[in-house]
PDB file of N, CA and C in Angstrom:
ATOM      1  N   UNK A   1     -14.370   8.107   7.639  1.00  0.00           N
ATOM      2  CA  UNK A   1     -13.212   7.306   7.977  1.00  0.00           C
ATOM      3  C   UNK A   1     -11.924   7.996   7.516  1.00  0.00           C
ATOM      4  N   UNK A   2     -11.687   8.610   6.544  1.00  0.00           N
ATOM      5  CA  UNK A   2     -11.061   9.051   5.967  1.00  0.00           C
ATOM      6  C   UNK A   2     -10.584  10.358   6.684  1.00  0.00           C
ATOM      7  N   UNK A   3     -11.329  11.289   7.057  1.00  0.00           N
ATOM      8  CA  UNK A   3     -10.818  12.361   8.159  1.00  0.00           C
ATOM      9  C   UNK A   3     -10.723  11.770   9.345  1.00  0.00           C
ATOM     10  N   UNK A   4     -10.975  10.709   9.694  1.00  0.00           N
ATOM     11  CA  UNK A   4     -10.349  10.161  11.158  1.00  0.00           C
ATOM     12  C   UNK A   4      -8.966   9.986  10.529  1.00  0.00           C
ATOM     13  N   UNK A   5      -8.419   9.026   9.589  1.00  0.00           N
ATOM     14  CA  UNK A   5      -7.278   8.398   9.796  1.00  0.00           C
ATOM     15  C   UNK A   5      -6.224   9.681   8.983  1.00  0.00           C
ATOM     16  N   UNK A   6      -6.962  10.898   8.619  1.00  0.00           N
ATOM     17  CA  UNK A   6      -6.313  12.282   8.318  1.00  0.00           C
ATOM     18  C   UNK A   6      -5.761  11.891   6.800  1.00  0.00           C
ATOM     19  N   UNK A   7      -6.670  11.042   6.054  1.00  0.00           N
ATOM     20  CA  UNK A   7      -6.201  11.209   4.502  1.00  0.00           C
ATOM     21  C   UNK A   7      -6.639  12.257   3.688  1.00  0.00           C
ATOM     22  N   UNK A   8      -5.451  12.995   3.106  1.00  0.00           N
ATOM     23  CA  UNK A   8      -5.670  14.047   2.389  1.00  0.00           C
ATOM     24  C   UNK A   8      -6.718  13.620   1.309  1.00  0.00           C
ATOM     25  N   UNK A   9      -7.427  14.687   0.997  1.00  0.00           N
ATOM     26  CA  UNK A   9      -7.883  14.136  -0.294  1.00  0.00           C
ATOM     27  C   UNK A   9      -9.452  13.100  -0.205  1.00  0.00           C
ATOM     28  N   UNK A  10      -9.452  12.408   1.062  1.00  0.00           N
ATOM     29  CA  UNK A  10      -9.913  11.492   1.263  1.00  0.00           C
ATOM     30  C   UNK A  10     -10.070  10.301   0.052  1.00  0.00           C
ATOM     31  N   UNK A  11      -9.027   9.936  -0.334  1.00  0.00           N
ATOM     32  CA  UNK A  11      -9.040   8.836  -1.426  1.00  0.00           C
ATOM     33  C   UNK A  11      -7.425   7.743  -1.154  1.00  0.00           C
ATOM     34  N   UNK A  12      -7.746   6.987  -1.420  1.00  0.00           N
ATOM     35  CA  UNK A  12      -6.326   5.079  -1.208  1.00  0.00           C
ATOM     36  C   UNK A  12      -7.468   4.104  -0.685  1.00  0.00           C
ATOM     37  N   UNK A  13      -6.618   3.265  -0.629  1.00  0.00           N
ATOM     38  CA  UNK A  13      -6.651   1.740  -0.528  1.00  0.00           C
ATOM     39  C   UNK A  13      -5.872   1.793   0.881  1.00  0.00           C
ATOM     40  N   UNK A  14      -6.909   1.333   1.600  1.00  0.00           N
ATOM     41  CA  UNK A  14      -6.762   0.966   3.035  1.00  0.00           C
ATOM     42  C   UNK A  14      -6.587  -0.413   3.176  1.00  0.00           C
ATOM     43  N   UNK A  15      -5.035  -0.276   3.631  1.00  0.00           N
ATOM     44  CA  UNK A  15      -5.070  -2.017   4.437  1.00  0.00           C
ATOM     45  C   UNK A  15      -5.408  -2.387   5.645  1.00  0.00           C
ATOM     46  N   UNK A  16      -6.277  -3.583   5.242  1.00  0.00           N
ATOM     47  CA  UNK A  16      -6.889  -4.369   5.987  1.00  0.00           C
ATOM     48  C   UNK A  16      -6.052  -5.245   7.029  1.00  0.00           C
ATOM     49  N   UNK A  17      -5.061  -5.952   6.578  1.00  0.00           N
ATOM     50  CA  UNK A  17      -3.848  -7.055   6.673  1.00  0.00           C
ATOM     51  C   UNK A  17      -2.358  -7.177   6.390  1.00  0.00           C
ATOM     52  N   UNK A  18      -2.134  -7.692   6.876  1.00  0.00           N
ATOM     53  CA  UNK A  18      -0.812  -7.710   6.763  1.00  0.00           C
ATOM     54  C   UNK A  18      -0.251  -9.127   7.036  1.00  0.00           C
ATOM     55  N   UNK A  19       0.590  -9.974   6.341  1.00  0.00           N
ATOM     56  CA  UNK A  19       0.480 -11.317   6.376  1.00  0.00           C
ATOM     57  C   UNK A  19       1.893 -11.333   7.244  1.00  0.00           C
ATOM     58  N   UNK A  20       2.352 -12.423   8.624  1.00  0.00           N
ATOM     59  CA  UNK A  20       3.035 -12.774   9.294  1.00  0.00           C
ATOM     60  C   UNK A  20       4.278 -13.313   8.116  1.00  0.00           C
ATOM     61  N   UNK A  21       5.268 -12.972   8.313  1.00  0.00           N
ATOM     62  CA  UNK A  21       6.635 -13.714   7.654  1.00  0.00           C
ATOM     63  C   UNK A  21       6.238 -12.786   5.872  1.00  0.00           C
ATOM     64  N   UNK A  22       6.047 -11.670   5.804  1.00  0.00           N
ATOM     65  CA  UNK A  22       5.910 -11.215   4.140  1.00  0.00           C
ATOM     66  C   UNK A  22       6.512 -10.004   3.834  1.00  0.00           C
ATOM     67  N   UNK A  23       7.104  -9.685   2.750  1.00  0.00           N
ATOM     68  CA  UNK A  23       8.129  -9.073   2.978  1.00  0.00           C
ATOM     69  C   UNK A  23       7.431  -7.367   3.025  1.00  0.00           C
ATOM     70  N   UNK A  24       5.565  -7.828   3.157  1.00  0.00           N
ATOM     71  CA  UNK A  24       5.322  -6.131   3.549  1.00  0.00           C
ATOM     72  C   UNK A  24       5.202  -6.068   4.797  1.00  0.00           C
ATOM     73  N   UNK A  25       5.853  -7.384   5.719  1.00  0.00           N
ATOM     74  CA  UNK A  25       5.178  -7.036   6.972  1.00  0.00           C
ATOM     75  C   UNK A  25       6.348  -5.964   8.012  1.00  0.00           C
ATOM     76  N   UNK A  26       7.367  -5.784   7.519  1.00  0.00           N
ATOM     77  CA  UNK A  26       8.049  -4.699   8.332  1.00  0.00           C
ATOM     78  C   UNK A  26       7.850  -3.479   7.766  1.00  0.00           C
ATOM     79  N   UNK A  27       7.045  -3.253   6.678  1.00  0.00           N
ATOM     80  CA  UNK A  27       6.917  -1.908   6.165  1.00  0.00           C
ATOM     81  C   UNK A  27       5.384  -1.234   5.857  1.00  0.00           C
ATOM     82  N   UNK A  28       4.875  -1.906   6.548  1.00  0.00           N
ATOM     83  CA  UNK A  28       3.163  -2.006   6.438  1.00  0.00           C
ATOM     84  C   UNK A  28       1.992  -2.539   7.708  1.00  0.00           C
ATOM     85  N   UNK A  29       1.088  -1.599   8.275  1.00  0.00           N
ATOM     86  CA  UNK A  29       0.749  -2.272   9.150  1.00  0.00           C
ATOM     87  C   UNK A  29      -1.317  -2.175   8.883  1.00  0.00           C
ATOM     88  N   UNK A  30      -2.207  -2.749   9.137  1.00  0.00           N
ATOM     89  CA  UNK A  30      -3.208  -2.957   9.402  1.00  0.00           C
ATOM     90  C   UNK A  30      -3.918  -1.249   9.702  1.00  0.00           C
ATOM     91  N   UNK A  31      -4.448  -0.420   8.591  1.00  0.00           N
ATOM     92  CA  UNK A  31      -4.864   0.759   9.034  1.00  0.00           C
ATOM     93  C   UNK A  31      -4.231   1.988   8.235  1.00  0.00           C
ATOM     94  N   UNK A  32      -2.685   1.531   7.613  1.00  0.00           N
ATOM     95  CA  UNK A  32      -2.077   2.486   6.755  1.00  0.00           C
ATOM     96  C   UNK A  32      -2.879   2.741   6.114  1.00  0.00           C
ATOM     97  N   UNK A  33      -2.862   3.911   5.037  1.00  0.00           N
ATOM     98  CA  UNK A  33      -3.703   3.842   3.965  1.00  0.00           C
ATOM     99  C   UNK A  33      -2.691   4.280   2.593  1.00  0.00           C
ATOM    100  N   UNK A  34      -2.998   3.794   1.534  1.00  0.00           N
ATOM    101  CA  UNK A  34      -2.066   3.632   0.393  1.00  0.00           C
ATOM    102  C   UNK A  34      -2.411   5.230  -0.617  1.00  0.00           C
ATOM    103  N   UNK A  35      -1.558   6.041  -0.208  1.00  0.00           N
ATOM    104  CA  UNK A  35      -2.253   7.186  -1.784  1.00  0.00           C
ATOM    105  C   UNK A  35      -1.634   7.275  -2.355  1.00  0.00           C
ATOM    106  N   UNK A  36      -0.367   6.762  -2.741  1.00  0.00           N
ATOM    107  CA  UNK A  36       0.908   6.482  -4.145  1.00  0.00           C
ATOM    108  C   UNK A  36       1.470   5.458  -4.555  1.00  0.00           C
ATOM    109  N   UNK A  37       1.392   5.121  -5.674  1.00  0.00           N
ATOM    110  CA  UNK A  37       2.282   3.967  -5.463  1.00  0.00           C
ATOM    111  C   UNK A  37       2.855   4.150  -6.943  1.00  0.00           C
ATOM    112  N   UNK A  38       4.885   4.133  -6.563  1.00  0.00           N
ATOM    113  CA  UNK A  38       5.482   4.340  -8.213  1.00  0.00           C
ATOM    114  C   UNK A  38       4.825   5.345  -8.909  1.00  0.00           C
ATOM    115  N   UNK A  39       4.695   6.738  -7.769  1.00  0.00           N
ATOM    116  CA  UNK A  39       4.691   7.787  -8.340  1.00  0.00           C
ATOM    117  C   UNK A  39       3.113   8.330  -8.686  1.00  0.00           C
ATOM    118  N   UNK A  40       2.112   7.278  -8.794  1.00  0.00           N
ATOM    119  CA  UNK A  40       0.628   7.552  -9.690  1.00  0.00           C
ATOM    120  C   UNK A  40      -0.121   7.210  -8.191  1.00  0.00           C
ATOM    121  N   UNK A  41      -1.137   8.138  -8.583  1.00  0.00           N
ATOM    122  CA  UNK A  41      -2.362   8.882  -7.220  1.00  0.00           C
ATOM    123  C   UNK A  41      -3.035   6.996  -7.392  1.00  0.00           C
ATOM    124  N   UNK A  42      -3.521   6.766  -5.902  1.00  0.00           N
ATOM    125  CA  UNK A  42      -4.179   5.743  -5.520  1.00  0.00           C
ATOM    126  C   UNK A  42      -5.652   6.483  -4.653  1.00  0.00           C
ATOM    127  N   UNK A  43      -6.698   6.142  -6.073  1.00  0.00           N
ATOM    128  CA  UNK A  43      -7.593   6.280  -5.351  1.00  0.00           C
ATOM    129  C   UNK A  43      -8.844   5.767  -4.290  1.00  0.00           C
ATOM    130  N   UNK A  44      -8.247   4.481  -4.929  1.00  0.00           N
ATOM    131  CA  UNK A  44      -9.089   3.024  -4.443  1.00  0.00           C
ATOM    132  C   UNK A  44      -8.633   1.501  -4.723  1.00  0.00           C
ATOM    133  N   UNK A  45      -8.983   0.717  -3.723  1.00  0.00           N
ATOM    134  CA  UNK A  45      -8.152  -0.589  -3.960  1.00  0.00           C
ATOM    135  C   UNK A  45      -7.432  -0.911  -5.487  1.00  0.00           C
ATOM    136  N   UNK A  46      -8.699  -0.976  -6.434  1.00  0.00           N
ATOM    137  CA  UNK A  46      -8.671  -1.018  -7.698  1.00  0.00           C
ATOM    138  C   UNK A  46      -7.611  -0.043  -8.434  1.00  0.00           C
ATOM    139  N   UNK A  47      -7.343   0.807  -7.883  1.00  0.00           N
ATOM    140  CA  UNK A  47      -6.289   1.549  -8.763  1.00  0.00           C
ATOM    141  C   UNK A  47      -4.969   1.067  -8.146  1.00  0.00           C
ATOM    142  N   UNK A  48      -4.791   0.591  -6.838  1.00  0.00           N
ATOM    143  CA  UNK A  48      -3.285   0.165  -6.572  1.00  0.00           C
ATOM    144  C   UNK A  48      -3.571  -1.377  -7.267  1.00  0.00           C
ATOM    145  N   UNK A  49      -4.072  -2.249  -7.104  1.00  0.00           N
ATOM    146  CA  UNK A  49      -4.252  -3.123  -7.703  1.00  0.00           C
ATOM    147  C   UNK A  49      -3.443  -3.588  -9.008  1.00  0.00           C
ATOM    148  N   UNK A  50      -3.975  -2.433 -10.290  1.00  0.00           N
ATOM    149  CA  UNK A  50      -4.054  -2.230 -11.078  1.00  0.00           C
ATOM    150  C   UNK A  50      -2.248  -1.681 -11.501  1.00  0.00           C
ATOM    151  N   UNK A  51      -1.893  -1.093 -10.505  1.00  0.00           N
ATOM    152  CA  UNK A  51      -0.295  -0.622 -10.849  1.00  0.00           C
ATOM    153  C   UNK A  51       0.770  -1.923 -10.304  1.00  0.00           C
ATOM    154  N   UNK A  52      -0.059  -2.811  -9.457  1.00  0.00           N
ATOM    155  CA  UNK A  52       0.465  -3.722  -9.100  1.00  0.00           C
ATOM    156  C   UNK A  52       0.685  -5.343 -10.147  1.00  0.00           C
ATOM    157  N   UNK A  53      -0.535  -4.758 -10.764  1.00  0.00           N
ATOM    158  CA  UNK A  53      -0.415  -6.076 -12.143  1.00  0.00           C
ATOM    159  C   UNK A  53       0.780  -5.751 -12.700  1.00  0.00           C
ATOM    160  N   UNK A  54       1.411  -4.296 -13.290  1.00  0.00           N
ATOM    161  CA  UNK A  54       2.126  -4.335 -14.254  1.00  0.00           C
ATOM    162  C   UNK A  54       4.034  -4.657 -13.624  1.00  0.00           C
ATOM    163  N   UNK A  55       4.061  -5.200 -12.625  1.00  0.00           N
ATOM    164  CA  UNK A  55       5.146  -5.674 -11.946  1.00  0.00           C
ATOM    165  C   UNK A  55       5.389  -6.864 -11.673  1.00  0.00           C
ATOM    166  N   UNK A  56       6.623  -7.303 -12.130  1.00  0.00           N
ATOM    167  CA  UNK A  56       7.637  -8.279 -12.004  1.00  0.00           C
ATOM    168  C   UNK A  56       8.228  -8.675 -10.445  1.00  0.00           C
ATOM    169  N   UNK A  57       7.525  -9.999 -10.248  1.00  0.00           N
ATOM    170  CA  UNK A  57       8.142 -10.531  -8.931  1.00  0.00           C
ATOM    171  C   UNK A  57       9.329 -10.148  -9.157  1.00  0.00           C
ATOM    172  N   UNK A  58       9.450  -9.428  -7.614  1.00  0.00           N
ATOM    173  CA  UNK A  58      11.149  -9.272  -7.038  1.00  0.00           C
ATOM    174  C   UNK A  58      11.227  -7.882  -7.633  1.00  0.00           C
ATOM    175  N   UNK A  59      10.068  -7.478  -8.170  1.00  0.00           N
ATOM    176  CA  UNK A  59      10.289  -5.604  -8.029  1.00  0.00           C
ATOM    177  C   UNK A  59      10.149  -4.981  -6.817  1.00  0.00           C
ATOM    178  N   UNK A  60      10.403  -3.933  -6.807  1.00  0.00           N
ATOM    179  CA  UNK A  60      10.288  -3.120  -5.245  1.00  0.00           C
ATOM    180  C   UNK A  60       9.288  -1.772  -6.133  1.00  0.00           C
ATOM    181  N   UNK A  61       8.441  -2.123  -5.130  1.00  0.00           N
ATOM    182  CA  UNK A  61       7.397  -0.536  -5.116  1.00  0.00           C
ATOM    183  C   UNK A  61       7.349   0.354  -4.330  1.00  0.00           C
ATOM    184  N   UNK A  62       7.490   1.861  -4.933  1.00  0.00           N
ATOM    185  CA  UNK A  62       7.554   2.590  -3.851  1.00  0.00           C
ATOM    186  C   UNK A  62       6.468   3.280  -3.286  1.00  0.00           C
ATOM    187  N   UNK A  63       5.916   3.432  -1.709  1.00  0.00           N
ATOM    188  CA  UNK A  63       4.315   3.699  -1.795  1.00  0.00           C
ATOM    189  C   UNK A  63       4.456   4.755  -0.611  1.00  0.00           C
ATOM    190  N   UNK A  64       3.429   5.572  -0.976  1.00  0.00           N
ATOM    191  CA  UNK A  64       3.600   6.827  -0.140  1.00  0.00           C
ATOM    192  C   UNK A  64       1.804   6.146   0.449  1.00  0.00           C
ATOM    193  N   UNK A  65       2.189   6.169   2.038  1.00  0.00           N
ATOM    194  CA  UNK A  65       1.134   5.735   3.019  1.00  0.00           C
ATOM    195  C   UNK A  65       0.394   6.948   3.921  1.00  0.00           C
ATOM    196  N   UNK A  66      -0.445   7.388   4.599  1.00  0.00           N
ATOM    197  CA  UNK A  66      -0.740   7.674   5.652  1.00  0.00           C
ATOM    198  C   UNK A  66      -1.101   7.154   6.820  1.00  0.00           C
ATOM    199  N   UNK A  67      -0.259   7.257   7.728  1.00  0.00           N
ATOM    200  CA  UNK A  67       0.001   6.368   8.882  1.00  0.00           C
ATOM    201  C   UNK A  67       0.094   7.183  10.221  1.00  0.00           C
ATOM    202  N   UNK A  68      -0.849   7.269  11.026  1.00  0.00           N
ATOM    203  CA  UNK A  68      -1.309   8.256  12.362  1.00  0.00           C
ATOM    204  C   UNK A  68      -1.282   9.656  11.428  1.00  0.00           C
ATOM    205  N   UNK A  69      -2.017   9.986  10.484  1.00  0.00           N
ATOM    206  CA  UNK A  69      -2.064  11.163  10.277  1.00  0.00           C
ATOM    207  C   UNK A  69      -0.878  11.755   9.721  1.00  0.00           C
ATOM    208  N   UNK A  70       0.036  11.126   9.109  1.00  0.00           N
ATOM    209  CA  UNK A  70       1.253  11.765   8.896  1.00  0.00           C
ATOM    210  C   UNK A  70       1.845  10.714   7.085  1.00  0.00           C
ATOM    211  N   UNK A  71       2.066  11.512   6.336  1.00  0.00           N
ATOM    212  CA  UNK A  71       2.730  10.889   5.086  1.00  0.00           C
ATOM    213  C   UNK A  71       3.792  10.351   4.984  1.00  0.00           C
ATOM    214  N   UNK A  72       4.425   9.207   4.664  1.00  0.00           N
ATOM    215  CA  UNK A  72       5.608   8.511   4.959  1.00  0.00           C
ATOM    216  C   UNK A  72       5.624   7.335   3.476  1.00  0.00           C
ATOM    217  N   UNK A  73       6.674   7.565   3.276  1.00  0.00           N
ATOM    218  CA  UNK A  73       7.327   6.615   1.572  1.00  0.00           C
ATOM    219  C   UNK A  73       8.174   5.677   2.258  1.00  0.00           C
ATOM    220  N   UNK A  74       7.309   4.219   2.276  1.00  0.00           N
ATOM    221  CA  UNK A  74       7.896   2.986   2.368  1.00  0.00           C
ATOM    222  C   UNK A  74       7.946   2.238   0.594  1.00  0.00           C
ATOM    223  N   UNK A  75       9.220   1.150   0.724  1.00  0.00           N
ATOM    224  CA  UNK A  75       8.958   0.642  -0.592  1.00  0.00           C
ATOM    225  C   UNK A  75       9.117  -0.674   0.059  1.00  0.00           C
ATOM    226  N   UNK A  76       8.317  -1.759  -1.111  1.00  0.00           N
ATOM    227  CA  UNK A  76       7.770  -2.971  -0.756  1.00  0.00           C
ATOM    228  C   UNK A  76       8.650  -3.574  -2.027  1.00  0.00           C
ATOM    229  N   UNK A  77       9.005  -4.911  -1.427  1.00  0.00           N
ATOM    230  CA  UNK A  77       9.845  -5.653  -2.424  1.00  0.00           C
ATOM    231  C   UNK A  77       8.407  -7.185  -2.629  1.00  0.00           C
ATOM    232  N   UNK A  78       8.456  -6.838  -4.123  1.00  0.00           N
ATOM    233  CA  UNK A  78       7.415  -7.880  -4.332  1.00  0.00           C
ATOM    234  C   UNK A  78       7.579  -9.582  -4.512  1.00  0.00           C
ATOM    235  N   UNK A  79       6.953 -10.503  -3.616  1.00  0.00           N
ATOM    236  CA  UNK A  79       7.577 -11.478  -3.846  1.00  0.00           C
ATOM    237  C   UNK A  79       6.631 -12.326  -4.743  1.00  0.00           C
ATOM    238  N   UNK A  80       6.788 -13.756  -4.848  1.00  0.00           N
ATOM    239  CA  UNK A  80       6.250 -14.340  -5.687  1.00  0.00           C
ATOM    240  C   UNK A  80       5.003 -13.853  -5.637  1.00  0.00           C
ATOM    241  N   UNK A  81       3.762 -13.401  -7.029  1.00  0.00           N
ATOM    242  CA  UNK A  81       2.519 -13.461  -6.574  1.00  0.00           C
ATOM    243  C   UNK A  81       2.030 -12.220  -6.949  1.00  0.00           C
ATOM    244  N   UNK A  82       3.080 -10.975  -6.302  1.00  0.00           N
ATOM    245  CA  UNK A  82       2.727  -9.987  -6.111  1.00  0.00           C
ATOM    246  C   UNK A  82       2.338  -9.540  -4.352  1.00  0.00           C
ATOM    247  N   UNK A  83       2.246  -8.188  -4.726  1.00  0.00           N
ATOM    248  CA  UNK A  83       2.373  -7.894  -3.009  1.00  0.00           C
ATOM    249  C   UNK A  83       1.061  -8.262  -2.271  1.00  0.00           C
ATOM    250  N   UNK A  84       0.230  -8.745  -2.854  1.00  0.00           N
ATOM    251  CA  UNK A  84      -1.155  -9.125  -2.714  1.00  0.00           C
ATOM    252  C   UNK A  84      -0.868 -10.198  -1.644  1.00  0.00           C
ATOM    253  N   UNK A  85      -0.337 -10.977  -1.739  1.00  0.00           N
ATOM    254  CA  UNK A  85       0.099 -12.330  -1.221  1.00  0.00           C
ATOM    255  C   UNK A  85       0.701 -11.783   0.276  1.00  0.00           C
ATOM    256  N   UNK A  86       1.237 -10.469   0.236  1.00  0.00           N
ATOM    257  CA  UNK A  86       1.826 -10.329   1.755  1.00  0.00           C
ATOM    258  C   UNK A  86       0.736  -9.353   2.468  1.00  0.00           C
ATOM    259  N   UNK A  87      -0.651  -8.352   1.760  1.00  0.00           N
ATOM    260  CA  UNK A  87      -1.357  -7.475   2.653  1.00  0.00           C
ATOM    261  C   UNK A  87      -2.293  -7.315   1.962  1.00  0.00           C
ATOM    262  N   UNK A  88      -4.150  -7.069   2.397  1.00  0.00           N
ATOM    263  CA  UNK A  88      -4.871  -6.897   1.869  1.00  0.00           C
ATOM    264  C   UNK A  88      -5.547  -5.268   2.372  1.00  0.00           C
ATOM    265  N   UNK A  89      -5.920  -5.286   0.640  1.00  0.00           N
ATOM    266  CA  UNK A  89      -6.576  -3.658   0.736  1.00  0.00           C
ATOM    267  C   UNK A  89      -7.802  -4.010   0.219  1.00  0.00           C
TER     268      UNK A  89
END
């Protein structure tokens, strides 16, 4: 799966979802796959997860995705909950 969707490395947290009206839904779509986030390697759900506990609703994260084969740094503004609440990996 991972050389289909051209992730280096073959390692992130693949989203599944993306929730209608959330503030990851203009910067995130169903298939991205997550390999940075705030700078530290994402190797699996559990490790973005995990960088995601240590944040304060209404932080913004910055996440380096692979998306059609190509690397691209979107940042996600976290709302109540955490970003969990707007996309699942």
């Amino acid at each position: 799966m991972a050389e289909f969707l051209g992730v280096p490395g073959k390692e992130g947290a693949l989203v599944t979802d993306v929730a209608k009206g959330s503030a990851a839904e203009n910067r995130l779509k169903a298939g991205d796959v997550i390999v940075r986030a705030d700078g530290k390697s994402v190797r699996n759900p559990d490790d973005f997860l995990n960088i995601l506990r240590g944040k304060d609703d209404g932080a913004s994260v910055d996440l380096v995705i692979v998306r059609d084969k190509k690397e691209t740094t979107v940042t996600v503004t976290l709302g109540s909950g955490g970003a969990r609440k707007g996309f699942k990996v």
